[in-house]
N, C-alpha and C. Protein backbone atom coordinates (compact mmCIF):
# COMPACT_ATOMS: atom_id res chain seq x y z
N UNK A 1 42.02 40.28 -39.27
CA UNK A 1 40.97 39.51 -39.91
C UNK A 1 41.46 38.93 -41.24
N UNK A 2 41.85 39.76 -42.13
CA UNK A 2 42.66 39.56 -43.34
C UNK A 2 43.80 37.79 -43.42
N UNK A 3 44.83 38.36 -42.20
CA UNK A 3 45.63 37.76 -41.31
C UNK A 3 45.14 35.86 -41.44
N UNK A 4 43.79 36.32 -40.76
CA UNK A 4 43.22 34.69 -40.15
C UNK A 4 42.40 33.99 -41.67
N UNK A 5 42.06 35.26 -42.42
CA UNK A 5 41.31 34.38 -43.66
C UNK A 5 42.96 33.84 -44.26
N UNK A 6 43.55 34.39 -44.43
CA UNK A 6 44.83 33.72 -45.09
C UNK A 6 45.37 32.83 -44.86
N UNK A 7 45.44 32.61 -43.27
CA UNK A 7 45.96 31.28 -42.46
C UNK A 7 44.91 30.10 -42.90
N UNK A 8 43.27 30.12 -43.00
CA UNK A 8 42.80 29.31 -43.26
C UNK A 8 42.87 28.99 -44.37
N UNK A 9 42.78 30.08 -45.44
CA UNK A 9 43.03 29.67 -46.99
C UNK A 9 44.19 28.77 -47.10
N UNK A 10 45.19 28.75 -46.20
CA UNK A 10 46.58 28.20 -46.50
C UNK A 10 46.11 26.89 -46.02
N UNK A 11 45.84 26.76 -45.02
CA UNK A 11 45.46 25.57 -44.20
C UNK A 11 44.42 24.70 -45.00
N UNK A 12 43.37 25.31 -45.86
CA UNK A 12 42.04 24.69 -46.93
C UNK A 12 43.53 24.01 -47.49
N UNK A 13 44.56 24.90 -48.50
CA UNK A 13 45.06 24.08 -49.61
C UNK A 13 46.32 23.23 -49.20
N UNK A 14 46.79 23.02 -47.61
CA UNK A 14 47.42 22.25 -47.80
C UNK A 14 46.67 20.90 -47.52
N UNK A 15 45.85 20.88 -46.64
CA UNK A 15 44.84 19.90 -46.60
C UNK A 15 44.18 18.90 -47.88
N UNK A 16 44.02 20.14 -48.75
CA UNK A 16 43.56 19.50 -50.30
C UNK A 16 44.56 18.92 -51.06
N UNK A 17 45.83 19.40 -50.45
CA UNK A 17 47.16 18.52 -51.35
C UNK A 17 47.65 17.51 -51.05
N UNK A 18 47.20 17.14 -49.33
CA UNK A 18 47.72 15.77 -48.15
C UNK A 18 46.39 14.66 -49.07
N UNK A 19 45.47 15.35 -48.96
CA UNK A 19 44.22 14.50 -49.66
C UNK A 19 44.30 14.18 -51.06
N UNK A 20 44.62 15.09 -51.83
CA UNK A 20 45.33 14.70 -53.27
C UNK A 20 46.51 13.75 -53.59
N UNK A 21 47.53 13.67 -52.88
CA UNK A 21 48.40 13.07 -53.05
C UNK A 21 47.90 11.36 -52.36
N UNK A 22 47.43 11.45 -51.07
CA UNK A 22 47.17 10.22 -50.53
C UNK A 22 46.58 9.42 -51.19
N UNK A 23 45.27 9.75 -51.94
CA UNK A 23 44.53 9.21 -52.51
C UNK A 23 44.57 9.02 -53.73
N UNK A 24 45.68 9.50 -54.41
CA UNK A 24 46.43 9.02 -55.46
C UNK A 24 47.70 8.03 -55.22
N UNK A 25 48.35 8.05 -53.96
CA UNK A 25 48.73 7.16 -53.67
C UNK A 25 48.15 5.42 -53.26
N UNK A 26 47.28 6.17 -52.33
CA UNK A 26 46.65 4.17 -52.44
C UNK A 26 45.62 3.45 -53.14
N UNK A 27 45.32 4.86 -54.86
CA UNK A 27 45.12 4.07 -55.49
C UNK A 27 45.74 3.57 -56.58
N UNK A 28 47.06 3.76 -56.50
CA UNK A 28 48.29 3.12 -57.24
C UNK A 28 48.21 2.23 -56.90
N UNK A 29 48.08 1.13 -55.21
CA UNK A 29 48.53 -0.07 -54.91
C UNK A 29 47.66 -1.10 -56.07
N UNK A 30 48.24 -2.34 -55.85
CA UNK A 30 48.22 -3.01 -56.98
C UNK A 30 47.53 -3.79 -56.51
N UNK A 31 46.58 -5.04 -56.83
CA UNK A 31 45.92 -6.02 -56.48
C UNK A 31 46.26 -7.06 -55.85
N UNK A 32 47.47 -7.55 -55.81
CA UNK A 32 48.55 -8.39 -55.09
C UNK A 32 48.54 -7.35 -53.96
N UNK A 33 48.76 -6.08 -53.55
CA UNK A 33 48.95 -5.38 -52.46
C UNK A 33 48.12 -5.34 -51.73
N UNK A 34 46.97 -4.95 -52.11
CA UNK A 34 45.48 -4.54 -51.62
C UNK A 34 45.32 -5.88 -51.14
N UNK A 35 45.51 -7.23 -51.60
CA UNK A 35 44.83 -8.25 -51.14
C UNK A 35 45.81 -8.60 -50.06
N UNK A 36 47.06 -8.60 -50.09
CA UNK A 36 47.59 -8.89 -49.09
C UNK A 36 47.85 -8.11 -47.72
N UNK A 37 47.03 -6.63 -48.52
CA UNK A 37 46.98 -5.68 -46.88
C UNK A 37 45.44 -6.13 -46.16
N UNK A 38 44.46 -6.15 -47.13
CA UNK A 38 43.25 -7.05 -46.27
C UNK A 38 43.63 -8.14 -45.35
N UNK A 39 44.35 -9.03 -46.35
CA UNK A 39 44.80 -10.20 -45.00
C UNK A 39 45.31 -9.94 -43.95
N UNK A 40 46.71 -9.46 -44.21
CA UNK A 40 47.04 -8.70 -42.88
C UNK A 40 46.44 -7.91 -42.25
N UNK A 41 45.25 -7.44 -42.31
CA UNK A 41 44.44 -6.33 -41.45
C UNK A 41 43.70 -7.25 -41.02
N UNK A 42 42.96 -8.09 -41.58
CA UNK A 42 42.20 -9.01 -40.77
C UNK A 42 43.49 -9.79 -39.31
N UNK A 43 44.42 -10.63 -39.77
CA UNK A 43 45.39 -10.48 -38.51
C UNK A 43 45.58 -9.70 -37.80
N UNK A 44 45.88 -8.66 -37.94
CA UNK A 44 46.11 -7.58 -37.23
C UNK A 44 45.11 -6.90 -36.27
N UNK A 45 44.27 -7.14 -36.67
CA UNK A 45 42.86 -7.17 -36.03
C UNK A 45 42.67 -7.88 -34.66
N UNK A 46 42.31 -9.23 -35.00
CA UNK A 46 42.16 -10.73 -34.42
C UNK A 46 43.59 -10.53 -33.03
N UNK A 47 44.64 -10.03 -33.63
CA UNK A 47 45.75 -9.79 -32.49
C UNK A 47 45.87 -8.76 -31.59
N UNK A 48 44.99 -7.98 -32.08
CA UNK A 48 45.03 -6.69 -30.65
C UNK A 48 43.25 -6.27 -30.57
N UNK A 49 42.39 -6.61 -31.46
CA UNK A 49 41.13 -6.41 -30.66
C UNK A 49 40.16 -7.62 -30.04
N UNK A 50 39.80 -7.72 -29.46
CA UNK A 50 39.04 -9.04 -29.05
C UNK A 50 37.65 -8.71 -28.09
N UNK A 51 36.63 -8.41 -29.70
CA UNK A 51 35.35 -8.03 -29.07
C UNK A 51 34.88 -9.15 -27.98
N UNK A 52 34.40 -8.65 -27.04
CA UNK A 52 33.43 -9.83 -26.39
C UNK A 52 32.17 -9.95 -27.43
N UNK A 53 31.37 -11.52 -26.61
CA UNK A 53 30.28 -11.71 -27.56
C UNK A 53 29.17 -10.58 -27.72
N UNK A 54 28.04 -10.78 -28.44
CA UNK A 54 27.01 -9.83 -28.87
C UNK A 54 27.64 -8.72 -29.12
N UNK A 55 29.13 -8.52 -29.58
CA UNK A 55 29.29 -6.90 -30.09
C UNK A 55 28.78 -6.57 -31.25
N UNK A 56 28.78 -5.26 -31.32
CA UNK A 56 28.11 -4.31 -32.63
C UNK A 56 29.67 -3.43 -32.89
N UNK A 57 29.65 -3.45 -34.54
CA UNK A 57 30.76 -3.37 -34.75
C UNK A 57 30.25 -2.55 -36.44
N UNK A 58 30.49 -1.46 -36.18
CA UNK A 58 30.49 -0.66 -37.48
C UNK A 58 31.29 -0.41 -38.21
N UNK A 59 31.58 -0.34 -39.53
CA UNK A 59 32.45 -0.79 -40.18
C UNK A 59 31.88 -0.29 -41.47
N UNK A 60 33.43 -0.05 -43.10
CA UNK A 60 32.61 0.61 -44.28
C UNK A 60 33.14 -0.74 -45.34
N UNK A 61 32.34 -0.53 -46.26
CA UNK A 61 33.09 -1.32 -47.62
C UNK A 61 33.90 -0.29 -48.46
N UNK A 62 34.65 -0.88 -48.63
CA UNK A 62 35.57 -0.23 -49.28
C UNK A 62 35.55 0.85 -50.37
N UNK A 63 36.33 1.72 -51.08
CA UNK A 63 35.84 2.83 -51.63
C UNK A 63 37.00 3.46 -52.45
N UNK A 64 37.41 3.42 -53.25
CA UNK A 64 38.57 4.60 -53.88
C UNK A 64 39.91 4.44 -53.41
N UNK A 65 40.40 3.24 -53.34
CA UNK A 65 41.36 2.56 -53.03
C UNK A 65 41.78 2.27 -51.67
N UNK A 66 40.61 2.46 -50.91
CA UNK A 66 40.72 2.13 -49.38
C UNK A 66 40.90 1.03 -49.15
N UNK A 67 41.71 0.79 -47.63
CA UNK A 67 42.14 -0.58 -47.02
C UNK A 67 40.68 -1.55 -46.98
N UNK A 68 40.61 -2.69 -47.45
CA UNK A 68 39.63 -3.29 -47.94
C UNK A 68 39.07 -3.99 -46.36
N UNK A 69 37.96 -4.25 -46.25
CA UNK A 69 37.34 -4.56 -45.34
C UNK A 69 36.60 -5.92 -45.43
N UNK A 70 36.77 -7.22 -46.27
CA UNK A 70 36.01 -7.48 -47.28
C UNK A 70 35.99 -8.77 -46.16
N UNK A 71 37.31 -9.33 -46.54
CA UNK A 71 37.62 -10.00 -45.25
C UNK A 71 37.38 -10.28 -43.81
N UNK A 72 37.44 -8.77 -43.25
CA UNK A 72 37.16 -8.56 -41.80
C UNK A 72 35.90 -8.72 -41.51
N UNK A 73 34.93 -8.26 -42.42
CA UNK A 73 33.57 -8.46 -42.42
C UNK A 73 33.02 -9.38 -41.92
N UNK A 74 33.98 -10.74 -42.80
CA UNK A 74 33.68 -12.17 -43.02
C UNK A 74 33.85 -13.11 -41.80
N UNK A 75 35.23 -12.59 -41.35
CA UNK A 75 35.60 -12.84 -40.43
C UNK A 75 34.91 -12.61 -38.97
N UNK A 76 34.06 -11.05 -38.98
CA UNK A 76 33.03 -10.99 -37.88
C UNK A 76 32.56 -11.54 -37.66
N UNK A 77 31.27 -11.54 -39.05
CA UNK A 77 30.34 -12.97 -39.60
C UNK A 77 30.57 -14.21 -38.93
N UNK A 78 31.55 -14.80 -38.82
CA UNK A 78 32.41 -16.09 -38.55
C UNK A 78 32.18 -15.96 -36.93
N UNK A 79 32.72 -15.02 -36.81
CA UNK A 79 32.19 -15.16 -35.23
C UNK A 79 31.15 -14.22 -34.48
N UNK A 80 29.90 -14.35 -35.11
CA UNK A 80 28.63 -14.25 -34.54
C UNK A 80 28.34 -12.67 -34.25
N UNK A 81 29.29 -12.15 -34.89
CA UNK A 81 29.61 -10.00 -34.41
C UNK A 81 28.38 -9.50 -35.81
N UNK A 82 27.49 -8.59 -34.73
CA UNK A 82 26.99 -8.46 -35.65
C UNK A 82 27.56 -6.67 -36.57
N UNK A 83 27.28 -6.78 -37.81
CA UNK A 83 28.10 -5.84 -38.62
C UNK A 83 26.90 -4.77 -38.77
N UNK A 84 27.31 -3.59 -38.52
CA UNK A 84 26.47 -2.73 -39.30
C UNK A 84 27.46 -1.85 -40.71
N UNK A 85 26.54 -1.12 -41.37
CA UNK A 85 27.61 0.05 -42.65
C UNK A 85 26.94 1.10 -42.11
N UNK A 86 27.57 2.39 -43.02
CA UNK A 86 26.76 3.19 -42.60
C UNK A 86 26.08 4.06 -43.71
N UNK A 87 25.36 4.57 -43.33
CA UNK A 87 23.72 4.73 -44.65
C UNK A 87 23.69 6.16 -44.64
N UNK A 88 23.75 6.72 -45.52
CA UNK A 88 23.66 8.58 -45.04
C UNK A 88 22.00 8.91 -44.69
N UNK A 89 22.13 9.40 -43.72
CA UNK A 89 20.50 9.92 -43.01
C UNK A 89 20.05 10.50 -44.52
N UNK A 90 18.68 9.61 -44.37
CA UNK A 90 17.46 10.22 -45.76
C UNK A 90 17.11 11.11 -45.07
N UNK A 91 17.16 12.34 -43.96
CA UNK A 91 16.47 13.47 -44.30
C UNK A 91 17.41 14.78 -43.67
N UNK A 92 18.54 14.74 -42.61
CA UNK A 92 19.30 15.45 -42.99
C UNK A 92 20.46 15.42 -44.13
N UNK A 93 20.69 14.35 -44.74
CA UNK A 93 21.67 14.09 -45.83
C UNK A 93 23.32 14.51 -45.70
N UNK A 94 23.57 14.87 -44.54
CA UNK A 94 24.87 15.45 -43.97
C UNK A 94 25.72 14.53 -42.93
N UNK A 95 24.44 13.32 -42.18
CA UNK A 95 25.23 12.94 -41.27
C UNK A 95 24.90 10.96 -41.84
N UNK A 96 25.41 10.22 -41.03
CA UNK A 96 25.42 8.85 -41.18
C UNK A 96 24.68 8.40 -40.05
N UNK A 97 23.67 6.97 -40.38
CA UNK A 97 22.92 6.24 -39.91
C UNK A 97 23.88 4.57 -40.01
N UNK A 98 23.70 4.00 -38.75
CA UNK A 98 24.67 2.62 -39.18
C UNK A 98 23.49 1.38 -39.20
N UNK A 99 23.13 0.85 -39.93
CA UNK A 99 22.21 -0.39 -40.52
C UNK A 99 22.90 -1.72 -40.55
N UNK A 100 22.18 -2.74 -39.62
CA UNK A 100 22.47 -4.43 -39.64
C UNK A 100 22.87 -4.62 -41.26
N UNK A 101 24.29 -5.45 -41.27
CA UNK A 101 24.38 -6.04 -43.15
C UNK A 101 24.70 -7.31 -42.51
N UNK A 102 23.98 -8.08 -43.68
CA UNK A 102 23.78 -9.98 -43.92
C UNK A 102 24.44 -10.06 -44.70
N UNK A 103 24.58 -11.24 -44.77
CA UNK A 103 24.99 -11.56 -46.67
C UNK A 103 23.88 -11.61 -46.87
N UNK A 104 22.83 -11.11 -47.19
CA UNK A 104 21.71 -11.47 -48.17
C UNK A 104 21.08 -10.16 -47.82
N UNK A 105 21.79 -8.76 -47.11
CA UNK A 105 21.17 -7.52 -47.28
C UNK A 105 21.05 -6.87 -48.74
N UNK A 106 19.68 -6.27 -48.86
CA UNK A 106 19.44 -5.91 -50.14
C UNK A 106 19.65 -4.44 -49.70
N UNK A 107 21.33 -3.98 -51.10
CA UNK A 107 22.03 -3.03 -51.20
C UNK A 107 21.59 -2.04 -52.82
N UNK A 108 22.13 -1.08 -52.11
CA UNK A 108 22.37 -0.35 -53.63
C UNK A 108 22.77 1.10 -52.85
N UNK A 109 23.09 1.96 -54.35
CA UNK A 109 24.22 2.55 -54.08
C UNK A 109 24.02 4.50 -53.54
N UNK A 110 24.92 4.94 -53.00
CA UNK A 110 24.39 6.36 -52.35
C UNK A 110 24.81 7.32 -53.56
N UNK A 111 24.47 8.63 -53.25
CA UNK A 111 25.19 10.18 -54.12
C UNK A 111 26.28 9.75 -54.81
N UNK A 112 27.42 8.92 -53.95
CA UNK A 112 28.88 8.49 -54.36
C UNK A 112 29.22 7.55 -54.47
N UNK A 113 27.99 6.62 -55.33
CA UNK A 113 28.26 4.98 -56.20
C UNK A 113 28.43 4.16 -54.98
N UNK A 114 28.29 4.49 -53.25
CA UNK A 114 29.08 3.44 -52.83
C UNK A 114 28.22 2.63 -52.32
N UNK A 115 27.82 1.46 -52.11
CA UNK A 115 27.30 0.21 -51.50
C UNK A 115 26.96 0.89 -50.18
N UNK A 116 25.49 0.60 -49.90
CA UNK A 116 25.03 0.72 -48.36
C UNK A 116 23.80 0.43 -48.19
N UNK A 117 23.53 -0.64 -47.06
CA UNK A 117 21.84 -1.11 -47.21
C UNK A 117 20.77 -0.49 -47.62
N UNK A 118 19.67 -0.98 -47.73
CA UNK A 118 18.79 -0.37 -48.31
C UNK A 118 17.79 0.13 -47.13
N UNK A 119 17.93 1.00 -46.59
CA UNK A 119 17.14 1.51 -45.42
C UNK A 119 16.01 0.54 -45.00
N UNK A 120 16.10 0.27 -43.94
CA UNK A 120 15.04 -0.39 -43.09
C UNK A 120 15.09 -0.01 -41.61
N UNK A 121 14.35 0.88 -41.24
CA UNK A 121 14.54 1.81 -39.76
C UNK A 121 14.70 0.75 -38.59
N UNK A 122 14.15 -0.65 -38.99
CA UNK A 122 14.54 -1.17 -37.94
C UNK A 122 15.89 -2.21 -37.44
N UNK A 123 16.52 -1.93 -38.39
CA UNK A 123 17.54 -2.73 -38.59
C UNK A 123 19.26 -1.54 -37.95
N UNK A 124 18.48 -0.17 -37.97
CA UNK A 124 19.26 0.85 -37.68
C UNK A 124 19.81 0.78 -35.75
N UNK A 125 21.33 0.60 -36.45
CA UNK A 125 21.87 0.77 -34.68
C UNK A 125 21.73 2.65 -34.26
N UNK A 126 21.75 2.89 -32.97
CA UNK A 126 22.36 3.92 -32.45
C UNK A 126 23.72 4.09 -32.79
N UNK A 127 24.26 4.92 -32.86
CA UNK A 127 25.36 5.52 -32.84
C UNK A 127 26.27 5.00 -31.22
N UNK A 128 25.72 5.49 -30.22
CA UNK A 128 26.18 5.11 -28.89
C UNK A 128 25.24 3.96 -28.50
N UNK A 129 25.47 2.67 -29.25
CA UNK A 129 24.68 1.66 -29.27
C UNK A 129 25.76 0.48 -29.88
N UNK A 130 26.18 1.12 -30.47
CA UNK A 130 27.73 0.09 -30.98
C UNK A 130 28.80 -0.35 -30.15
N UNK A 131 29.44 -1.03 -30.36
CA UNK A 131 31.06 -0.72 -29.17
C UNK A 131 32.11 -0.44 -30.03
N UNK A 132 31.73 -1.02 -31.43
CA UNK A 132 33.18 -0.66 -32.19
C UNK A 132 32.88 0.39 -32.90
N UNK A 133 33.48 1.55 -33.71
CA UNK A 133 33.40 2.41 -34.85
C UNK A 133 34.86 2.10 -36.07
N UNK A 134 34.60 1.08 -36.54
CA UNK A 134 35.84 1.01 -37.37
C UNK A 134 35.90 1.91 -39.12
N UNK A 135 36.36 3.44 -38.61
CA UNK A 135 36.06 4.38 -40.03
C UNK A 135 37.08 4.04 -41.12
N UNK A 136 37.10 4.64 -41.98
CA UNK A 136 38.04 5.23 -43.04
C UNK A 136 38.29 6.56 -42.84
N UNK A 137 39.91 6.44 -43.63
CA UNK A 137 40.53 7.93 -43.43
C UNK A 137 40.81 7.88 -45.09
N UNK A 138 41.53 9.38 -45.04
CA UNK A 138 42.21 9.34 -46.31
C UNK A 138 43.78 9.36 -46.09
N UNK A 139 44.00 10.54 -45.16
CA UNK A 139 45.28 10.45 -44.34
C UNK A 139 45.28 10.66 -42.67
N UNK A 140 46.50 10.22 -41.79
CA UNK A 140 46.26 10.68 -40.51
C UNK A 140 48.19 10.48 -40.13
N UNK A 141 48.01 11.21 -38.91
CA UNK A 141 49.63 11.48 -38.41
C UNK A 141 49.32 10.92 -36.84
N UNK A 142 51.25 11.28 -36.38
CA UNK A 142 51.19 10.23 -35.22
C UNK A 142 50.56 11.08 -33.87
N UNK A 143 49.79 11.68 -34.11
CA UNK A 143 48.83 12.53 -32.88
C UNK A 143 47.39 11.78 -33.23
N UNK A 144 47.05 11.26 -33.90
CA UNK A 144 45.56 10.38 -33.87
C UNK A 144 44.81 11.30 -34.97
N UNK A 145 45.58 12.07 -35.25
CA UNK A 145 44.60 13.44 -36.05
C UNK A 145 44.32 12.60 -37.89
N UNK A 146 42.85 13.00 -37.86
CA UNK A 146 42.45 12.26 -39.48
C UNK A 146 41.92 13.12 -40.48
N UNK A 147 42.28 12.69 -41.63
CA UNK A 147 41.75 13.88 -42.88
C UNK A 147 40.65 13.04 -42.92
N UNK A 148 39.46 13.28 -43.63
CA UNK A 148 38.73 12.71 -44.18
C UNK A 148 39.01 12.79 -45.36
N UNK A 149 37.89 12.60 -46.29
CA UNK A 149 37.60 12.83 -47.51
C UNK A 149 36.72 14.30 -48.18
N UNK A 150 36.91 14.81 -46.91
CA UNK A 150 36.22 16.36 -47.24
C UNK A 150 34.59 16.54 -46.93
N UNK A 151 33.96 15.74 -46.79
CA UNK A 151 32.19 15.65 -46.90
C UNK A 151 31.87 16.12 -45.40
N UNK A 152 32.41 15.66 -44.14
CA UNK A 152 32.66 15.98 -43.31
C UNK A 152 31.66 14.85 -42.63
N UNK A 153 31.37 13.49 -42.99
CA UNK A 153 29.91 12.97 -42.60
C UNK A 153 30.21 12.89 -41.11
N UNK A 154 31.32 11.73 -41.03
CA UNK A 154 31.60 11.25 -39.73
C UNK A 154 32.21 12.16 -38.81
N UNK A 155 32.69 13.24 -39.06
CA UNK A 155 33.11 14.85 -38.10
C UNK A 155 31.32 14.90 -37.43
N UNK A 156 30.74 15.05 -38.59
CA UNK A 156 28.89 15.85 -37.86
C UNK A 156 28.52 14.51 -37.54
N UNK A 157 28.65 13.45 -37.68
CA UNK A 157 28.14 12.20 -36.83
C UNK A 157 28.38 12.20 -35.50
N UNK A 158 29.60 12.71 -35.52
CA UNK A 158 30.49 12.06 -34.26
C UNK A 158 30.59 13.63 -33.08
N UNK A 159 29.92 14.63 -33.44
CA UNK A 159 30.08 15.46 -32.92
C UNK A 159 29.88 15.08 -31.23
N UNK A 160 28.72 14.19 -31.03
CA UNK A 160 27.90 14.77 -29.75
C UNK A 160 28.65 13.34 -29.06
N UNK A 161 29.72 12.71 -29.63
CA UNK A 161 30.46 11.40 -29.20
C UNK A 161 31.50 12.33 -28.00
N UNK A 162 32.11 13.39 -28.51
CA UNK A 162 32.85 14.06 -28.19
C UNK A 162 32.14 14.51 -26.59
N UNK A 163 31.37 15.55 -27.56
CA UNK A 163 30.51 16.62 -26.84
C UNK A 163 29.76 15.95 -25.50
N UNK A 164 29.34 15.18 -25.34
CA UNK A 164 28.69 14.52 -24.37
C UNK A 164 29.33 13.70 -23.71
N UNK A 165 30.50 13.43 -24.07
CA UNK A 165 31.48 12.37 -23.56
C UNK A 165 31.15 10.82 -23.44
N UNK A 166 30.36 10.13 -24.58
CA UNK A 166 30.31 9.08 -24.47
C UNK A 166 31.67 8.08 -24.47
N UNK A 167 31.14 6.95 -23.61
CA UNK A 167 31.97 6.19 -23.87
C UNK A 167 32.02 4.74 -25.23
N UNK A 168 31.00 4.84 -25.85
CA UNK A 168 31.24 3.75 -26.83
C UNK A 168 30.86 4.86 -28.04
N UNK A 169 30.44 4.44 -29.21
CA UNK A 169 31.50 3.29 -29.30
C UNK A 169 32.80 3.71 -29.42
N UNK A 170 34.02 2.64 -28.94
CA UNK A 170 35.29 2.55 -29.33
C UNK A 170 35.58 3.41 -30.75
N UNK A 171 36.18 3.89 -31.36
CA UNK A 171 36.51 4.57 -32.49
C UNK A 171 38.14 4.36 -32.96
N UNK A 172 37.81 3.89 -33.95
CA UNK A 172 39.05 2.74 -34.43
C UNK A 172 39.46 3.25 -36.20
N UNK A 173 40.39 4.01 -36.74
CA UNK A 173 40.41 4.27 -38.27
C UNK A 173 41.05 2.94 -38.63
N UNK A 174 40.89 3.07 -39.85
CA UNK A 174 41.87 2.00 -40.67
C UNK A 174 42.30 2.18 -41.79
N UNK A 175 43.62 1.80 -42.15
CA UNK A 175 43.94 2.84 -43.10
C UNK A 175 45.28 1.79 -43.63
N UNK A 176 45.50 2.26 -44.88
CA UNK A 176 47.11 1.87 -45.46
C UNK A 176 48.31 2.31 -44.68
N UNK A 177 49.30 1.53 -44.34
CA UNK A 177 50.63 2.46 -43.87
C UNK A 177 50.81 3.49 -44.60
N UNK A 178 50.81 3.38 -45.90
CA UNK A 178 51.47 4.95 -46.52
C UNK A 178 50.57 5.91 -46.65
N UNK A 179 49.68 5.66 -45.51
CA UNK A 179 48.47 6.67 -45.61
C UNK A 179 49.04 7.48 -44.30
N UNK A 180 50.44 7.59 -43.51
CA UNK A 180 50.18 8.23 -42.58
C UNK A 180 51.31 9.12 -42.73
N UNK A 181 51.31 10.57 -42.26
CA UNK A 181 51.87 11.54 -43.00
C UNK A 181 52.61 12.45 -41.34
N UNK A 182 53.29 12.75 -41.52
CA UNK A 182 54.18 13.94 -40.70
C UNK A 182 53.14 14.56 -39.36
N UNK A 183 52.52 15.50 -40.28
CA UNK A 183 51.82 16.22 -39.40
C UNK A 183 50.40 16.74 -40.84
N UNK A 184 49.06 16.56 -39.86
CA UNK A 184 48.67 17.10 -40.27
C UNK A 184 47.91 18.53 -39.83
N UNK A 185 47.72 19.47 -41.07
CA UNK A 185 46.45 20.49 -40.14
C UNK A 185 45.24 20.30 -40.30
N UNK A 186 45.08 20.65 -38.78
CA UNK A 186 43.69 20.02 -38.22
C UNK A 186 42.73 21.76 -38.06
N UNK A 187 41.48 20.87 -38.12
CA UNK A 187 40.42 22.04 -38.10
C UNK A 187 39.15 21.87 -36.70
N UNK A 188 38.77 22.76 -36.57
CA UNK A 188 37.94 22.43 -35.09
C UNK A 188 36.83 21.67 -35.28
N UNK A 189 36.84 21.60 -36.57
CA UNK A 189 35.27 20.10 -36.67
C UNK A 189 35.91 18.86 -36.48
N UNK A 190 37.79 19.19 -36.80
CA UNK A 190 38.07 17.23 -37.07
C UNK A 190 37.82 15.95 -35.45
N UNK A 191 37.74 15.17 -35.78
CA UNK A 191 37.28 14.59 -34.57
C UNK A 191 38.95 13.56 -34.49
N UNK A 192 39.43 13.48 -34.00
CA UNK A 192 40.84 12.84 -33.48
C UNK A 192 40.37 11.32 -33.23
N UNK A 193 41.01 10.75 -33.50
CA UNK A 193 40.76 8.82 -33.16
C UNK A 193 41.63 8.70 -32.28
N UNK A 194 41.53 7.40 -31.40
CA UNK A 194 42.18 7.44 -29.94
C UNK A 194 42.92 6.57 -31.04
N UNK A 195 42.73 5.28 -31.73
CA UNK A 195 43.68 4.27 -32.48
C UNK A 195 42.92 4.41 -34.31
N UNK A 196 44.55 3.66 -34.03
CA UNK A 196 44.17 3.42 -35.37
C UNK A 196 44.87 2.39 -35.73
N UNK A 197 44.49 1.34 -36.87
CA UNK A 197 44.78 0.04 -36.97
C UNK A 197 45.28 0.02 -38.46
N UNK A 198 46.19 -0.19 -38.80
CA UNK A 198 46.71 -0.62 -39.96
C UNK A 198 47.36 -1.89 -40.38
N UNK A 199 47.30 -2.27 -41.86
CA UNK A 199 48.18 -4.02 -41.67
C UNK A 199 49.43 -4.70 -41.11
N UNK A 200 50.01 -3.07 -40.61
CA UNK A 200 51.30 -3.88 -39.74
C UNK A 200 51.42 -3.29 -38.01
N UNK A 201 50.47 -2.32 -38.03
CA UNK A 201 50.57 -1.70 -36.92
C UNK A 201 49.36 -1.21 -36.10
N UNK A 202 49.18 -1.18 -34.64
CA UNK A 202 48.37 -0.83 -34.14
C UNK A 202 48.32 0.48 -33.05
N UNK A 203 48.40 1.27 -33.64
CA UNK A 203 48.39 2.76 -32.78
C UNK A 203 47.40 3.37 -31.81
N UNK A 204 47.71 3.64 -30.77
CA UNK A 204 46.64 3.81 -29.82
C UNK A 204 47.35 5.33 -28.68
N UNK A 205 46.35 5.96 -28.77
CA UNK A 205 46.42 7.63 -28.12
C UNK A 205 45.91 7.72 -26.71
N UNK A 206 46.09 8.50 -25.92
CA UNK A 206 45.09 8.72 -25.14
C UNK A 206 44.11 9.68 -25.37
């Protein structure tokens, strides 16, 4: 017993140091970088995914030096995809709700400063109502395996994606190249991404 609390204690702090370092890494990149990895992610995009029409396509704004989305958004927009973000559920507060965004959605900000519509229940997609899930990571390795950011939203979102075996939506990370690391350790809540899309590369698992 002793044994297994130790293995996890070890496993908590190397986890907290893959997450420490990453996220001090891509928020070093520089503004010339960041803008030119948006562009290229929007390409990169456009070249290996190709929603059919009326897709639903979930997606975050950006956050703490994350691969910027700002672009891709725009680019949906452009072609008729409609976008949702995602809104943390007002009454369990643990998991995520994904909400229609316009340009003219009236926003403001969650627990953690970040941009997300302003609740309107009817504007709220299903979860297995989307086709795309395009998340954020903080780090991930070449087995599909993803750190989060520790909160665990999209692990307890995505539980019953697993569990029930749906097939949509698609589940897609996106992330900086130097966001992807050796190996990471994984825990039995993490939820594994089949791909993952970055500005020069497109990785895909079974």
């Amino acid at each position: 017993m002793k044994e297994n609390s130790s293995c996890n204690l070890e496993k908590a702090q190397v986890r907290k140091k893959i997450r420490t370092s990453i996220r001090k890494k891509r928020n070093s990149l520089d503004e010339n970088f960041q803008s030119k990895a948006e562009y290229d992610l929007n390409i990169n995009f456009v070249q290996h995914i190709t929603p059919p029409k009326n897709t639903r396509i979930g997606v975050y704004l950006p956050n703490d030096g994350e691969l910027r989305t700002n672009l891709l958004i725009q680019s949906l927009w452009d072609n008729k995809t409609d976008v949702f973000l995602p809104v943390i559920h007002p009454f369990s507060g643990t998991t995520l709700l994904f909400q229609k965004y316009e340009k003219n959605s009236t926003m403001s900000q969650n627990r953690y400063a970040i941009l997300e519509p302003k609740l309107n229940c009817s504007e709220i997609c299903p979860l297995e109502q989307l086709d795309y899930l395009l998340m954020p990571l903080v780090a991930f390795d070449g087995q599909g395996n993803r750190l989060g950011m520790g909160g665990g939203y999209y692990d307890r979102t995505l539980a019953n994606y697993y569990n029930q075996g749906w097939s949509k939506p698609q589940l897609i990370g996106l992330a900086h190249d130097c966001q992807k690391v050796s190996q990471l350790p994984v825990e039995a809540w993490d939820v594994p991404l089949p791909a993952i899309l970055t500005p020069s590369q497109y990785y895909q698992w079974r």
